[in-house]
Protein backbone atom coordinates (compact mmCIF):
# COMPACT_ATOMS: atom_id res chain seq x y z
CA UNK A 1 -216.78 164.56 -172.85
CA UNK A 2 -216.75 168.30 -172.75
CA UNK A 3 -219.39 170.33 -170.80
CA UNK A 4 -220.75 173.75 -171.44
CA UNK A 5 -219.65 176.01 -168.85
CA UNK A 6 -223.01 175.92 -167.49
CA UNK A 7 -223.49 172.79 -166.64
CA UNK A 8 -220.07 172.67 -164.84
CA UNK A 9 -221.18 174.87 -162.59
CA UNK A 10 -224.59 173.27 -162.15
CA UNK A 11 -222.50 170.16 -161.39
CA UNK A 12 -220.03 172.06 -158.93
CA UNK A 13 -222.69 173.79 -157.15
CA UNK A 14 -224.70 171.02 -156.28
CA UNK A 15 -221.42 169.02 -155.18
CA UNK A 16 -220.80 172.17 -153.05
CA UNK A 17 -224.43 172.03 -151.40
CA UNK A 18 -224.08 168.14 -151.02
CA UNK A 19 -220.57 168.67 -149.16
CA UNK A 20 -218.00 167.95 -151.75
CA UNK A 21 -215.82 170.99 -151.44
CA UNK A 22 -212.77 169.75 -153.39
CA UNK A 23 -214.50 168.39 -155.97
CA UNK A 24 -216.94 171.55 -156.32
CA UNK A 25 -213.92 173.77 -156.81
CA UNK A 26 -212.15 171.21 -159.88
CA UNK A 27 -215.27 172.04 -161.13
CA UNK A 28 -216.03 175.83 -160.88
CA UNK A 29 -212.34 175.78 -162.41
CA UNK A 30 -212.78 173.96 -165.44
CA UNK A 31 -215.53 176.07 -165.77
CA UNK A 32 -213.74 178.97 -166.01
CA UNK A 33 -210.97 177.60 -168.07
CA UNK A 34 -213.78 177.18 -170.65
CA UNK A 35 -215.45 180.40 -170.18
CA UNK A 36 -213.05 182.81 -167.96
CA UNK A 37 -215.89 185.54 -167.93
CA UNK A 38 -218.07 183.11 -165.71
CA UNK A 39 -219.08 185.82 -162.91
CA UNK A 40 -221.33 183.53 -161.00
CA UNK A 41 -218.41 181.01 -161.14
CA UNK A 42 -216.16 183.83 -160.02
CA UNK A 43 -218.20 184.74 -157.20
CA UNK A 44 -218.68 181.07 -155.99
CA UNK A 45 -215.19 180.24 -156.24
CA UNK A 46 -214.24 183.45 -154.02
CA UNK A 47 -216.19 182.34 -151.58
CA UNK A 48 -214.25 178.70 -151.12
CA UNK A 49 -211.14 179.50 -151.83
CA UNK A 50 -209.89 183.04 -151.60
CA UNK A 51 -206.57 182.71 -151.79
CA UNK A 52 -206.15 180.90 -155.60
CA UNK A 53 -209.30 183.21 -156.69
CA UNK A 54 -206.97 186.38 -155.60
CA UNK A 55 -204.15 184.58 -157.56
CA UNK A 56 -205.50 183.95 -160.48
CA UNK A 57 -208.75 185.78 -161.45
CA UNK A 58 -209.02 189.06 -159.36
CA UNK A 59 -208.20 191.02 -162.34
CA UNK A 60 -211.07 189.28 -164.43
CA UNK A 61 -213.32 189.80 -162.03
CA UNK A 62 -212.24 193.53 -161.54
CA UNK A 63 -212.87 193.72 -165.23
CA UNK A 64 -216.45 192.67 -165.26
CA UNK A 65 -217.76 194.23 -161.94
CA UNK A 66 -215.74 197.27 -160.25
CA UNK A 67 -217.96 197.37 -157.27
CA UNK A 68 -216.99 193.24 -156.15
CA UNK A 69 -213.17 194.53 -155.33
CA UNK A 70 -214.36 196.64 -152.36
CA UNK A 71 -216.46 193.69 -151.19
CA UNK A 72 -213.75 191.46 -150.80
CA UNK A 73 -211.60 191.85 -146.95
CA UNK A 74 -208.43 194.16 -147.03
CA UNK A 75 -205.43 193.08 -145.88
CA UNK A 76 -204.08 195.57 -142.85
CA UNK A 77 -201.00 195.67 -142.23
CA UNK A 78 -199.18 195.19 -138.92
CA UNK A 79 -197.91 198.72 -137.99
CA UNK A 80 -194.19 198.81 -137.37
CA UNK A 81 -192.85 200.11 -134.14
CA UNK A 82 -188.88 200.42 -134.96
CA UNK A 83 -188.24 202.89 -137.39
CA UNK A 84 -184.67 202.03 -137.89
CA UNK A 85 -183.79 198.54 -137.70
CA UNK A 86 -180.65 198.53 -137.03
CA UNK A 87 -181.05 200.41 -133.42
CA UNK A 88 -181.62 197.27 -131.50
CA UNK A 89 -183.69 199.13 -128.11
CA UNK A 90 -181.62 197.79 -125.30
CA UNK A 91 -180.61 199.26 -121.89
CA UNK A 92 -177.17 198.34 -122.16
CA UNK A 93 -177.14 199.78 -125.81
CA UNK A 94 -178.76 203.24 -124.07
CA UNK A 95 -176.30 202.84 -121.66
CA UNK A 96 -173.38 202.70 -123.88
CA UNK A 97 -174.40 205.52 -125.77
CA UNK A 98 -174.88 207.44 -122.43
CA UNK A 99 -171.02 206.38 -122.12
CA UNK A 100 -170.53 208.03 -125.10
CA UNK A 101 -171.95 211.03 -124.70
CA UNK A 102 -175.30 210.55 -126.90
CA UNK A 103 -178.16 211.72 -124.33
CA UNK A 104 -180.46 212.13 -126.78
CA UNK A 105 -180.94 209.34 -128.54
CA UNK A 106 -180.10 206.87 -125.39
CA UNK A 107 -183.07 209.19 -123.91
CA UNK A 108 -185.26 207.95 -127.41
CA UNK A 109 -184.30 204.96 -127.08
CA UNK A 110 -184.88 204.30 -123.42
CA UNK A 111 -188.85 205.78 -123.85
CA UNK A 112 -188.87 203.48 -126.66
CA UNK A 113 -188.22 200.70 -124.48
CA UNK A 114 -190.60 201.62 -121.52
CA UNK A 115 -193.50 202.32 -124.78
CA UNK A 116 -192.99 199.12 -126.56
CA UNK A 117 -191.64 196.24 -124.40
CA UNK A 118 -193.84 193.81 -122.70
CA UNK A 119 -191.25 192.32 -120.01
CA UNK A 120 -191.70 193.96 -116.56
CA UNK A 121 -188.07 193.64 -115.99
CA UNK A 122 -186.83 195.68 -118.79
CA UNK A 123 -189.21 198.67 -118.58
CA UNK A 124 -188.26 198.62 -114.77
CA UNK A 125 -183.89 199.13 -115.96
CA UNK A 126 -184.88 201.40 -118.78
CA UNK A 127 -186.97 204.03 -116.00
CA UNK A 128 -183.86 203.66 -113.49
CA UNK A 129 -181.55 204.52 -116.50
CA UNK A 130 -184.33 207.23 -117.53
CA UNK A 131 -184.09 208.67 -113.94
CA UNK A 132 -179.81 208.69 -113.85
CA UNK A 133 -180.37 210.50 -117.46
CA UNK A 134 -182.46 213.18 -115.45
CA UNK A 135 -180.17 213.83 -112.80
């Protein structure tokens, strides 16, 4: 037997209130398979599961109110240290290219190390290899 949208999402939010999260969300989406400009159903179903509501109805929901997409939490992303990958920060790559005659970017690469690594060990060879560089 069919339901009006409405009453799905009667039925799903008192199943939500009582407890029954999985069956609350079957709900709120057959709800909006009916009627896909369901805000309140939107809204609820946002709020339990964010990641298949960003999936599959942000857009609709952009659509009907511009103001709920700055609501919702941004995603930040993780800010990335090495600019070129393929420079691997080592001391015994810094040294090499000190072998080689490339001061300045063992010299880069060296106060990348002592800005960016956590072990005690390697900031302590990259400052004596720092220091040789300075002499």
């Amino acid at each position: 037997m069919n339901k009006s949208p409405f009453q799905n999402y009667r039925d799903a939010k008192k199943r939500l209130q009582n407890g029954d999260i999985k069956t609350g969300k079957d709900l709120l989406i057959k709800t909006l398979e009916i009627d896909s400009d369901f805000y309140s159903a939107l809204c609820l179903l946002s709020e339990i599961d964010n990641k298949l509501f960003k999936k599959n109805y942000l857009n609709k929901t952009s659509l009907l109110d511009s103001s709920f997409n700055s609501s919702l939490p941004k995603k930040t992303l993780k800010k990335n240290t090495l600019k070129n990958k393929t420079d691997i920060p080592t001391v015994t790559y810094a040294n090499l290219l000190l072998a080689q005659g490339k001061k300045l970017k063992a010299k880069k690469m060296l106060l990348q190390i002592i800005e960016n690594e956590k072990n005690t060990q390697k900031i302590k060879k990259a400052e004596e290899a720092l220091a040789k560089l300075g002499e």
